[in-house]
PDB file of N, CA and C in Angstrom:
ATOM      1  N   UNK A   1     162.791 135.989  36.085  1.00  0.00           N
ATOM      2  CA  UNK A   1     161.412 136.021  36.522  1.00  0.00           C
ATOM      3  C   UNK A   1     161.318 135.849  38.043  1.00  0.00           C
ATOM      4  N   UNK A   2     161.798 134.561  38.605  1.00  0.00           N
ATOM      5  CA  UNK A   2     161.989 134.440  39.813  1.00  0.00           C
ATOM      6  C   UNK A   2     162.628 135.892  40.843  1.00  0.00           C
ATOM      7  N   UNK A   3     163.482 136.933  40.112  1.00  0.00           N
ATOM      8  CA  UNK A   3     164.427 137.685  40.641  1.00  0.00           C
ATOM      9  C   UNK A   3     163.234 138.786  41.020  1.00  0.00           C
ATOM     10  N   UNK A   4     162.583 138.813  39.822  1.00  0.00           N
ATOM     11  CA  UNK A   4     161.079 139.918  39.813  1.00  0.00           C
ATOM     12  C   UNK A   4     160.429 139.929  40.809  1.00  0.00           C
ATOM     13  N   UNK A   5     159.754 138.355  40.553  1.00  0.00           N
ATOM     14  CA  UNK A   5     158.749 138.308  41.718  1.00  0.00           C
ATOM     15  C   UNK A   5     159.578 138.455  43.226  1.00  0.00           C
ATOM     16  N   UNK A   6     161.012 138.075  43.504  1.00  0.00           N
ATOM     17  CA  UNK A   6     161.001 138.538  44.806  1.00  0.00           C
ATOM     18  C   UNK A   6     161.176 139.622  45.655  1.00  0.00           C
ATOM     19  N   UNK A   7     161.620 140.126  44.324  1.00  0.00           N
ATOM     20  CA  UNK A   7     161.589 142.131  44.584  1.00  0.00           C
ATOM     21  C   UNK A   7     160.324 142.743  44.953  1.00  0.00           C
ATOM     22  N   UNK A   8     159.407 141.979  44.529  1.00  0.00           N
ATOM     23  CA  UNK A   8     157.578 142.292  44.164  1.00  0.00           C
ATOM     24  C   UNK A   8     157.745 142.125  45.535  1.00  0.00           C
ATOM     25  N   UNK A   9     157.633 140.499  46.021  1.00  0.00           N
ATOM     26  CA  UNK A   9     157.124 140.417  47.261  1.00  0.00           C
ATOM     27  C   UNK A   9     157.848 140.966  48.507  1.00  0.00           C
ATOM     28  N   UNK A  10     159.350 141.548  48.211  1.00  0.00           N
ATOM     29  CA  UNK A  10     159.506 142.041  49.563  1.00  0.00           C
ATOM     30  C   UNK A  10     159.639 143.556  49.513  1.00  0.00           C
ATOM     31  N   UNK A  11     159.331 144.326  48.505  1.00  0.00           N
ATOM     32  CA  UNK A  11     158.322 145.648  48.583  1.00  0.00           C
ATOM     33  C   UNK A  11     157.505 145.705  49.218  1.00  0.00           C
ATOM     34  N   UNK A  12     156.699 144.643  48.695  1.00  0.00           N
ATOM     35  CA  UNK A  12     155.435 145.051  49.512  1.00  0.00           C
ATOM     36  C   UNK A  12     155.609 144.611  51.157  1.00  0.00           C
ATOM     37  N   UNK A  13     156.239 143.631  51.420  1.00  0.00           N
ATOM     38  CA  UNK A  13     156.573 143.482  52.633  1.00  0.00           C
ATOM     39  C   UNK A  13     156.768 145.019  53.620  1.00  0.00           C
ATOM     40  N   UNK A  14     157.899 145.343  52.841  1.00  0.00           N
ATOM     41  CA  UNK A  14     158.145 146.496  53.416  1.00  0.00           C
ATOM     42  C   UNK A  14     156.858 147.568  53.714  1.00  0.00           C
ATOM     43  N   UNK A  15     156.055 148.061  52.722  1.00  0.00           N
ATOM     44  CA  UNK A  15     155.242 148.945  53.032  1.00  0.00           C
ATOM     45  C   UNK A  15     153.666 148.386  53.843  1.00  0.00           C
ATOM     46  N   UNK A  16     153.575 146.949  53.979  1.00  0.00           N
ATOM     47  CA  UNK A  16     152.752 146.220  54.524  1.00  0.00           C
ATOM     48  C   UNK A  16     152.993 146.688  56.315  1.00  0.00           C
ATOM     49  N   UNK A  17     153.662 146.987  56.243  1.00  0.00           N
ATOM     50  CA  UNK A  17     154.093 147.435  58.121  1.00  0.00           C
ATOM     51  C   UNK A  17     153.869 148.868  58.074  1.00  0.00           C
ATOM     52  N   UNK A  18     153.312 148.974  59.194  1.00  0.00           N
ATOM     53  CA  UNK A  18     152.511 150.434  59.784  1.00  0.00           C
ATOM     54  C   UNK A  18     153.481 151.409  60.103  1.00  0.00           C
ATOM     55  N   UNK A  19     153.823 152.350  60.027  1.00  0.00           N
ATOM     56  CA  UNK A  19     154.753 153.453  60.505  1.00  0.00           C
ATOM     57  C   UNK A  19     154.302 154.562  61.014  1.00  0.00           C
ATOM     58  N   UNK A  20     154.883 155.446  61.507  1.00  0.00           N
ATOM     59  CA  UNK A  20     154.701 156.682  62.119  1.00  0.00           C
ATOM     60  C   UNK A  20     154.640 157.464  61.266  1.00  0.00           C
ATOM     61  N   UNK A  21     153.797 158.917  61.279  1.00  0.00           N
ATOM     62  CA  UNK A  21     153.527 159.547  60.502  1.00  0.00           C
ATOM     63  C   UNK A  21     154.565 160.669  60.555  1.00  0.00           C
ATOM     64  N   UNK A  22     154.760 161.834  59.742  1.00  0.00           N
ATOM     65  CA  UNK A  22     156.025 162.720  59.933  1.00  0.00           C
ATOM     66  C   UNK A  22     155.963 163.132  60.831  1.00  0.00           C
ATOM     67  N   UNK A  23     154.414 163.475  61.498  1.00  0.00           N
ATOM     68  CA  UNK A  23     154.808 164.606  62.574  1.00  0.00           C
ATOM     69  C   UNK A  23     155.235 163.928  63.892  1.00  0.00           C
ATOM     70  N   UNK A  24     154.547 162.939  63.887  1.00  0.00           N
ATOM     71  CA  UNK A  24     154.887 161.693  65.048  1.00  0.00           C
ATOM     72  C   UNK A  24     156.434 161.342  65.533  1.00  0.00           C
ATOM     73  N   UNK A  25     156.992 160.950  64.361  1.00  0.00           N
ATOM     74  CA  UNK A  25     158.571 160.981  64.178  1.00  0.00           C
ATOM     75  C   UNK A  25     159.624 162.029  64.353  1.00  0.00           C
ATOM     76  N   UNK A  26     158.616 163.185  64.266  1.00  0.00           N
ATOM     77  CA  UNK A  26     159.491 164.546  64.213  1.00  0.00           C
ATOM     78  C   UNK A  26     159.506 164.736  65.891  1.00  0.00           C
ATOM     79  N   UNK A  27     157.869 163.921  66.383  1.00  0.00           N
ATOM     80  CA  UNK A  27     158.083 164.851  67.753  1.00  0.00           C
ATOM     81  C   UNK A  27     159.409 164.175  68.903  1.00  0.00           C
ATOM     82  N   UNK A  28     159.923 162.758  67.788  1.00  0.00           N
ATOM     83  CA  UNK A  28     160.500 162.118  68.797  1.00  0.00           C
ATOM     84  C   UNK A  28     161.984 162.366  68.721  1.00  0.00           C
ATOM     85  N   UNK A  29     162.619 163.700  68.066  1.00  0.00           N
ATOM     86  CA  UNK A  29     163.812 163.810  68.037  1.00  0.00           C
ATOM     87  C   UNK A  29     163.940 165.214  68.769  1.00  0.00           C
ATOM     88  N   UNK A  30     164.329 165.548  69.579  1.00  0.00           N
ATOM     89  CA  UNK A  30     164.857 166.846  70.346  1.00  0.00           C
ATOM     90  C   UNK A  30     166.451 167.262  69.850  1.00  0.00           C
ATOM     91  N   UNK A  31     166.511 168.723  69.687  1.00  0.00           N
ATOM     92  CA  UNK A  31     167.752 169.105  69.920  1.00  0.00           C
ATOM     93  C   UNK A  31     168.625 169.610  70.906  1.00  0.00           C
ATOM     94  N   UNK A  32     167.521 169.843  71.969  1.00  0.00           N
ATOM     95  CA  UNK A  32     168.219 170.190  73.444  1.00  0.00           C
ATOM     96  C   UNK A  32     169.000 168.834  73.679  1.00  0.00           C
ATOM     97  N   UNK A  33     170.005 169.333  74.526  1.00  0.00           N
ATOM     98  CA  UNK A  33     170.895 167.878  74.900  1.00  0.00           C
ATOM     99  C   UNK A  33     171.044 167.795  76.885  1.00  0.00           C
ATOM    100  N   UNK A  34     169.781 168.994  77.148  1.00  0.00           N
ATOM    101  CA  UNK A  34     169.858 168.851  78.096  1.00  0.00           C
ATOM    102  C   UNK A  34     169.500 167.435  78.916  1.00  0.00           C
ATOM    103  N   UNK A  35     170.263 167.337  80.261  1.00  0.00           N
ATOM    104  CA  UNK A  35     170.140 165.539  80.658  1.00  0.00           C
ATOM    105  C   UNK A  35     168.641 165.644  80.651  1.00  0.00           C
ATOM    106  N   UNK A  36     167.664 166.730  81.474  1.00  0.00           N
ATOM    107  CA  UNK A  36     166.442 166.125  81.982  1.00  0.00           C
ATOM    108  C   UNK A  36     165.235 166.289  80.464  1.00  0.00           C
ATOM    109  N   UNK A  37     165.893 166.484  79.197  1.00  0.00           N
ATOM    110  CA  UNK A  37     165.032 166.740  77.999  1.00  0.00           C
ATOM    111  C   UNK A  37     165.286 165.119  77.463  1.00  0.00           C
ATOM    112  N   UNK A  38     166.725 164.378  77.868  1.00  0.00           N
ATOM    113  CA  UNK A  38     166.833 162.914  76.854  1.00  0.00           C
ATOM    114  C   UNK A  38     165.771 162.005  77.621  1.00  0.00           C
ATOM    115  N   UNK A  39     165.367 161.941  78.681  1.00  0.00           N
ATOM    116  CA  UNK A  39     163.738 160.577  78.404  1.00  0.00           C
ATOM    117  C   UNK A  39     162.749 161.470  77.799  1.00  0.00           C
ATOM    118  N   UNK A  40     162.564 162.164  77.101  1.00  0.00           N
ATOM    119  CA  UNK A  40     161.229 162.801  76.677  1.00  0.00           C
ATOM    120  C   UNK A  40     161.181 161.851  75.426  1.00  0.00           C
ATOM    121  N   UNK A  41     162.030 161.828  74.679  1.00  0.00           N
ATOM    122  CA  UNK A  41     161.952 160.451  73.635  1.00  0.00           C
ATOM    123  C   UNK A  41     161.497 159.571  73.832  1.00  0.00           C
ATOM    124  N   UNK A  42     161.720 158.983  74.573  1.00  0.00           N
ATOM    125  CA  UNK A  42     161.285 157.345  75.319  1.00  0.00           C
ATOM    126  C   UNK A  42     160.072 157.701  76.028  1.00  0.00           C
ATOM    127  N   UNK A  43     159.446 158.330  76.524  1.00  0.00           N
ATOM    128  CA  UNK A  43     158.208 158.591  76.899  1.00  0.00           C
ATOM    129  C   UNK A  43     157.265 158.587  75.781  1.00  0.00           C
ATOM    130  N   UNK A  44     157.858 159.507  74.913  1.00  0.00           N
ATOM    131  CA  UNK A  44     156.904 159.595  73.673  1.00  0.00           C
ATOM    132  C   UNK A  44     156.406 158.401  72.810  1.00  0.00           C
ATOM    133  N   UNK A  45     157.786 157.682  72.940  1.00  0.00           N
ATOM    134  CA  UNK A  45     157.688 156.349  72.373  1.00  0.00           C
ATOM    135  C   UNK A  45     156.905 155.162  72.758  1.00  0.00           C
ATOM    136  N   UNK A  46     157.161 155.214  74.109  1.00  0.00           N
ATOM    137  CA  UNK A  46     156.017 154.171  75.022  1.00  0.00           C
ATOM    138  C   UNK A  46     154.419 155.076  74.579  1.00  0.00           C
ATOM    139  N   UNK A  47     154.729 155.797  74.285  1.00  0.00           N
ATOM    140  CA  UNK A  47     153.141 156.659  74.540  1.00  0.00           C
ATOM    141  C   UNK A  47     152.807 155.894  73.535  1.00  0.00           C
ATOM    142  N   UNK A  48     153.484 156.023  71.889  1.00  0.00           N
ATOM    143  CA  UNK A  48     152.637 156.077  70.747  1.00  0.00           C
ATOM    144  C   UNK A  48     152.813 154.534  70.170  1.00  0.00           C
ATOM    145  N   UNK A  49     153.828 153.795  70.942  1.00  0.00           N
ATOM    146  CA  UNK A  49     153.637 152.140  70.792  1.00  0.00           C
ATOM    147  C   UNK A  49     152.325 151.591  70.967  1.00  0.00           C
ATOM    148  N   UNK A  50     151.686 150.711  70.038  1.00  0.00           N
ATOM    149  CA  UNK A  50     150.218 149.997  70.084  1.00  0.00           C
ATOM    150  C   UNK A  50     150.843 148.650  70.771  1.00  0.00           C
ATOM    151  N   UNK A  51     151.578 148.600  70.977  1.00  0.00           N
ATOM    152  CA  UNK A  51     152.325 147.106  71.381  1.00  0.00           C
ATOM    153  C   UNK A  51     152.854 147.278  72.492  1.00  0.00           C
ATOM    154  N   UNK A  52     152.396 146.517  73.502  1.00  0.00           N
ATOM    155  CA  UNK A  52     153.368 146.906  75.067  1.00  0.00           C
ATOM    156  C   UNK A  52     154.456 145.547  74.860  1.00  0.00           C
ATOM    157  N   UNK A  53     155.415 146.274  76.361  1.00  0.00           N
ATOM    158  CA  UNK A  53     156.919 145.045  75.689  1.00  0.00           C
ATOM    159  C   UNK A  53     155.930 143.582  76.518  1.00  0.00           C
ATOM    160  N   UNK A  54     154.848 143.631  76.829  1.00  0.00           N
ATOM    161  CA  UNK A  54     154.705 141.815  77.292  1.00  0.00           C
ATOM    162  C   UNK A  54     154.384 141.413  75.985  1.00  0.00           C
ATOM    163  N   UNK A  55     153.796 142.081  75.383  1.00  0.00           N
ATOM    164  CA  UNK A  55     153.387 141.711  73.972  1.00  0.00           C
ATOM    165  C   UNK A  55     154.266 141.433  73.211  1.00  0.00           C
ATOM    166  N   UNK A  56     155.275 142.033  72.732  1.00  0.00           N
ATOM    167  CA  UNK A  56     156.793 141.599  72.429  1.00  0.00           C
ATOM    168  C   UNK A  56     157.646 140.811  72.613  1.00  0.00           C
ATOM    169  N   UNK A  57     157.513 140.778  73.954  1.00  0.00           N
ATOM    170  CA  UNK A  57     158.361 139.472  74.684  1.00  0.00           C
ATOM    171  C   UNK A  57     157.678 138.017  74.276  1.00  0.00           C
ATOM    172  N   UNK A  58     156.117 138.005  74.307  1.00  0.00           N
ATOM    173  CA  UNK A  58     155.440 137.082  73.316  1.00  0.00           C
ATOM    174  C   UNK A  58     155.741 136.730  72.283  1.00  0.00           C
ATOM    175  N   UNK A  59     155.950 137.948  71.167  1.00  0.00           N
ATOM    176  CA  UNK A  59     156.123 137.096  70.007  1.00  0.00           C
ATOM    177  C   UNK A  59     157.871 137.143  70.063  1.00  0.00           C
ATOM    178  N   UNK A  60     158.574 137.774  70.364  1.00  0.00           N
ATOM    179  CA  UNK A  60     159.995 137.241  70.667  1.00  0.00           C
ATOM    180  C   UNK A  60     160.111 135.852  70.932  1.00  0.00           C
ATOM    181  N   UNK A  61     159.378 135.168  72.140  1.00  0.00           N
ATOM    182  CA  UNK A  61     159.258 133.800  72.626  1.00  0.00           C
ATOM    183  C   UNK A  61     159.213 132.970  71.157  1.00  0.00           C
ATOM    184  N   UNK A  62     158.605 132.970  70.716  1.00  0.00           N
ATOM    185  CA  UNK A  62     158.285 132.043  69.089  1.00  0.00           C
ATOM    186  C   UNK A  62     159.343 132.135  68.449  1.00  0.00           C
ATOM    187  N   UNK A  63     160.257 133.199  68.067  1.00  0.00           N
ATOM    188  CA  UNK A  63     161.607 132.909  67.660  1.00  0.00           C
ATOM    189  C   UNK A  63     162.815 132.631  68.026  1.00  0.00           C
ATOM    190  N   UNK A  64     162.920 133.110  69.303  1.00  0.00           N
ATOM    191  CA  UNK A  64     164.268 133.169  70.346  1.00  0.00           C
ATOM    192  C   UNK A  64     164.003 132.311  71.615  1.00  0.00           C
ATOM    193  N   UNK A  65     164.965 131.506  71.766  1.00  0.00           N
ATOM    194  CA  UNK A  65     165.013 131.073  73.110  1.00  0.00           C
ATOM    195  C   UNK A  65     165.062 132.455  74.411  1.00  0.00           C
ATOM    196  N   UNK A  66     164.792 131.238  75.351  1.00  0.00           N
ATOM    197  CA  UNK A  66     164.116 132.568  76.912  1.00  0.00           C
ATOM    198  C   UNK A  66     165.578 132.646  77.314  1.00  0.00           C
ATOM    199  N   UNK A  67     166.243 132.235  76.486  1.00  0.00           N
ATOM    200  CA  UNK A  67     168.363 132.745  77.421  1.00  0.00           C
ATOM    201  C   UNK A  67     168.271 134.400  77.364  1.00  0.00           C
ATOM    202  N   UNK A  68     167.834 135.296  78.424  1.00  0.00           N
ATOM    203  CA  UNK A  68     168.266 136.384  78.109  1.00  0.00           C
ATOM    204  C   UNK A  68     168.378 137.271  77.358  1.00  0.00           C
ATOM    205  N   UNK A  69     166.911 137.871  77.088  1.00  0.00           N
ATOM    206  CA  UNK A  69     166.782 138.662  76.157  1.00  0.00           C
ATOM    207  C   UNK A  69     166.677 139.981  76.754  1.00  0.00           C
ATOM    208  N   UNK A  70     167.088 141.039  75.458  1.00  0.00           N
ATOM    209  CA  UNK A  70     167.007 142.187  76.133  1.00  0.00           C
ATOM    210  C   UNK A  70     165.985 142.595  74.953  1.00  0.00           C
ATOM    211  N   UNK A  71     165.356 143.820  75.690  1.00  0.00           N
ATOM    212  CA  UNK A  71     164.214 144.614  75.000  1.00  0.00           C
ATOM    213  C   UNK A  71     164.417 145.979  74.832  1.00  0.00           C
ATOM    214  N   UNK A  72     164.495 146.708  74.011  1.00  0.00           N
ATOM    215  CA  UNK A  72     164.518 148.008  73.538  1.00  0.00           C
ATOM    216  C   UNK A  72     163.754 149.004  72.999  1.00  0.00           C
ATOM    217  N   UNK A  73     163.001 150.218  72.827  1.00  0.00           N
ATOM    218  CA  UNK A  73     162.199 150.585  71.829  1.00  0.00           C
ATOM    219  C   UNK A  73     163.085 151.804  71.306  1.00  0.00           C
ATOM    220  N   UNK A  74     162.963 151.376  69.870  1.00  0.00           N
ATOM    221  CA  UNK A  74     163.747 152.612  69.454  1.00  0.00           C
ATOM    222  C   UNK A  74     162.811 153.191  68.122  1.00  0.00           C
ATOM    223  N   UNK A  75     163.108 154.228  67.563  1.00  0.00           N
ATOM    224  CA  UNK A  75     162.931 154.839  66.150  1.00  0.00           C
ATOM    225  C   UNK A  75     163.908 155.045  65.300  1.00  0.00           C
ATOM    226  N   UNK A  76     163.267 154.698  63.985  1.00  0.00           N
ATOM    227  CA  UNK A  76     164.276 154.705  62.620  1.00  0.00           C
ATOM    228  C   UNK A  76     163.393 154.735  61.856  1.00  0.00           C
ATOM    229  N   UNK A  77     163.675 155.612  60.410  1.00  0.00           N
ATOM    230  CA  UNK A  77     163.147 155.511  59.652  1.00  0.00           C
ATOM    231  C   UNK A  77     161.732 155.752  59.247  1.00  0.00           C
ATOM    232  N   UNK A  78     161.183 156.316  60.171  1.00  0.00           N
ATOM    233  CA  UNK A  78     159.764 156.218  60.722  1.00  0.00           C
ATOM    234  C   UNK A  78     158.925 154.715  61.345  1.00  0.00           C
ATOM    235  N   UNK A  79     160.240 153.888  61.515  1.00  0.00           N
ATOM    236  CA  UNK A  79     159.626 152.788  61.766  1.00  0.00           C
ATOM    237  C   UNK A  79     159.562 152.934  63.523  1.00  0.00           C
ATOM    238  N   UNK A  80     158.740 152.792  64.556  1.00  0.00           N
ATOM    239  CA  UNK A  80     158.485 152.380  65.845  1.00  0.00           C
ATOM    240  C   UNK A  80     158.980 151.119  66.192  1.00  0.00           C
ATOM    241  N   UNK A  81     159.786 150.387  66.727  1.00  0.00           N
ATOM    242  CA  UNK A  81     160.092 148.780  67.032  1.00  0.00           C
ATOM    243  C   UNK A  81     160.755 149.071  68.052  1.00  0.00           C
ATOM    244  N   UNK A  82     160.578 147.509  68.660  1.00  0.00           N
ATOM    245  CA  UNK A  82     161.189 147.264  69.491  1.00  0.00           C
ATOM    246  C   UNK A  82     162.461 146.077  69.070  1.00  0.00           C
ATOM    247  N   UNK A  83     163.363 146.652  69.926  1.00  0.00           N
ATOM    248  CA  UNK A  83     164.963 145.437  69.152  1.00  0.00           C
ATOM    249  C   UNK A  83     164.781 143.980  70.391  1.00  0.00           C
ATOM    250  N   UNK A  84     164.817 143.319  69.805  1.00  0.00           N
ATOM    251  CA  UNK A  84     164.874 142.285  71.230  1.00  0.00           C
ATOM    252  C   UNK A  84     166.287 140.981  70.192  1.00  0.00           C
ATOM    253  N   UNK A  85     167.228 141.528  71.498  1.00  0.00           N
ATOM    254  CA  UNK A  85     168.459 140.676  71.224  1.00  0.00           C
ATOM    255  C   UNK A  85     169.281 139.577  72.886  1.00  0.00           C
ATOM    256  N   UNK A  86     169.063 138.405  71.901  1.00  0.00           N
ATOM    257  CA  UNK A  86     169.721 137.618  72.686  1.00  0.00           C
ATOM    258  C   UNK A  86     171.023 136.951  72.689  1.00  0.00           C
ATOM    259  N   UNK A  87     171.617 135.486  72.773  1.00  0.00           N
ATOM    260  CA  UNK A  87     173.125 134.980  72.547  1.00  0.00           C
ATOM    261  C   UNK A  87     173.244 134.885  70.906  1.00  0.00           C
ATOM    262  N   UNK A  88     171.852 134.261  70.530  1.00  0.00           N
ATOM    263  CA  UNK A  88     171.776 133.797  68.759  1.00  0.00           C
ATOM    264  C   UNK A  88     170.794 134.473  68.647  1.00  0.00           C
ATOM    265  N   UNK A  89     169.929 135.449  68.866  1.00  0.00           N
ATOM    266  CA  UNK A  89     169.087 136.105  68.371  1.00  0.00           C
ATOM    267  C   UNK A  89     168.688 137.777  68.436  1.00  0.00           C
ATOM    268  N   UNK A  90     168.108 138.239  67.226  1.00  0.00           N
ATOM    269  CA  UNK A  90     167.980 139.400  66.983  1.00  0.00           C
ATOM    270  C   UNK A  90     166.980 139.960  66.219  1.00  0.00           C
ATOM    271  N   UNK A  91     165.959 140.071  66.856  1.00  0.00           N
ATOM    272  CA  UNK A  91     164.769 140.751  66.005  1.00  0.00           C
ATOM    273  C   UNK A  91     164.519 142.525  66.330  1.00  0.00           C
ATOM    274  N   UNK A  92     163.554 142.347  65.770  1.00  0.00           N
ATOM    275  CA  UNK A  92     162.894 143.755  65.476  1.00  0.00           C
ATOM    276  C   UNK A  92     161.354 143.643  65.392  1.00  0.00           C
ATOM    277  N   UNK A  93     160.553 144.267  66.045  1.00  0.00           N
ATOM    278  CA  UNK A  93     159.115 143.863  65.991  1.00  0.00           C
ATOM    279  C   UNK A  93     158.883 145.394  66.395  1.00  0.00           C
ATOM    280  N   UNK A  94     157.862 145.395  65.035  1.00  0.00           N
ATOM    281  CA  UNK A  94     157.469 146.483  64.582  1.00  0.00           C
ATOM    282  C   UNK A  94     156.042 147.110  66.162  1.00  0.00           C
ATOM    283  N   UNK A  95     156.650 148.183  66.743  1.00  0.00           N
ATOM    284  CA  UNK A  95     155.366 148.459  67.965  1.00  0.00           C
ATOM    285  C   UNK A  95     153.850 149.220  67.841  1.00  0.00           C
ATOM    286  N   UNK A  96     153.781 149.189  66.132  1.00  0.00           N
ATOM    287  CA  UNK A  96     152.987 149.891  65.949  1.00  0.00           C
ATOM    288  C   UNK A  96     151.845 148.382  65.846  1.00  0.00           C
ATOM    289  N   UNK A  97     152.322 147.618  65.309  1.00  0.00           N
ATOM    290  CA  UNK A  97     151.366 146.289  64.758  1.00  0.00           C
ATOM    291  C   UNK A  97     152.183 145.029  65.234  1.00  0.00           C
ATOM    292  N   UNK A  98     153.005 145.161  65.440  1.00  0.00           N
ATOM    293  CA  UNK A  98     153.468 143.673  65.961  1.00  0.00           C
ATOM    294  C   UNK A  98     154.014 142.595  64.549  1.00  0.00           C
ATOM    295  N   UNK A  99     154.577 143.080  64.038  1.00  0.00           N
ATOM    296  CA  UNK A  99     155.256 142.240  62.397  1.00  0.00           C
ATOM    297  C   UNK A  99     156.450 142.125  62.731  1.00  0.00           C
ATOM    298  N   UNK A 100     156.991 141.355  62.368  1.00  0.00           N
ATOM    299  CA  UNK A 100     158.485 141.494  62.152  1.00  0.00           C
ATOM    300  C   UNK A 100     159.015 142.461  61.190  1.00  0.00           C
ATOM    301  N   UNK A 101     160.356 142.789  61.892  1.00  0.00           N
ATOM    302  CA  UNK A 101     160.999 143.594  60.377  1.00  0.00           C
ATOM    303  C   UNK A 101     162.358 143.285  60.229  1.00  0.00           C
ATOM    304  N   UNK A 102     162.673 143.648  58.977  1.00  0.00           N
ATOM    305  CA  UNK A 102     163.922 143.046  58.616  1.00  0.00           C
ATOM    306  C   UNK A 102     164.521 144.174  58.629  1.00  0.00           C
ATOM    307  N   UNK A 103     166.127 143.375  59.221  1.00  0.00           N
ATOM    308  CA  UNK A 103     167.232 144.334  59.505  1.00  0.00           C
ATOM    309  C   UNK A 103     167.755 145.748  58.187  1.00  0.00           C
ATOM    310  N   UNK A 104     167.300 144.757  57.223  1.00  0.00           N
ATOM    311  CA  UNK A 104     167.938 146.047  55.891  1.00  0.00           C
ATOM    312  C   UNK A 104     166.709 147.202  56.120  1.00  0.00           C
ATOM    313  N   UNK A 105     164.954 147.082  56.466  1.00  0.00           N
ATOM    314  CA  UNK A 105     164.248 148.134  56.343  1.00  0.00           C
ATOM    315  C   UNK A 105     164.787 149.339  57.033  1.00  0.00           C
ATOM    316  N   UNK A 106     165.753 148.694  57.901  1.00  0.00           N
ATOM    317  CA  UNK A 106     165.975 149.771  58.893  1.00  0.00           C
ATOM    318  C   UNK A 106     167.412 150.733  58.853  1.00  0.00           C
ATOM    319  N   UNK A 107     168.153 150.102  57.608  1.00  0.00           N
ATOM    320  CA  UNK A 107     169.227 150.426  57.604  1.00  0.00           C
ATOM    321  C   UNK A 107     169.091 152.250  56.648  1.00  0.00           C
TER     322      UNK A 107
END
């Protein structure tokens, strides 16, 4: 019973976080490999983030000590986040809404 309900609750976890829609996700993968086509990703990405990185670095602060963190925005999965990793720490905060996410959603 216990095994049930925690499958229940971290389903829904999972689909409780906002994602990118197909076409959104589609626009952020290029197949040119030309050098001046690879920031068009990362542009796109800052574009369609609802979360700027001060905002991130905020809720990063609440879990991770201020030793040196680094900030990232990447895509997976249709998920938008930003990675913020430090000496003992490693999150993921979702840039569409600001949630945490767990490392397996993304695997």
């Amino acid at each position: 019973m216990r095994l049930l309900l925690l499958a229940t609750i971290s389903a829904s976890w999972i689909y409780a976080s906002q994602m990118l829609s197909v076409d959104e996700y589609q626009s952020l993968h290029t197949y040119n490999h030309r050098l001046s086509l690879k920031q068009v990703p990362q542009k796109r990405m800052a574009h369609l983030s609802k979360i700027s990185p001060e905002e991130a670095r905020a809720i990063s602060l609440k879990y991770c000590k201020k030793d040196s963190l680094t900030y990232r925005l990447d895509a997976k999965k249709r998920f938008l986040f930003y990675i913020v990793k430090g000496k003992e720490c490693e999150l993921y905060i979702n840039a569409l809404d600001g949630s945490l996410l767990l490392s397996e959603e993304l695997k």
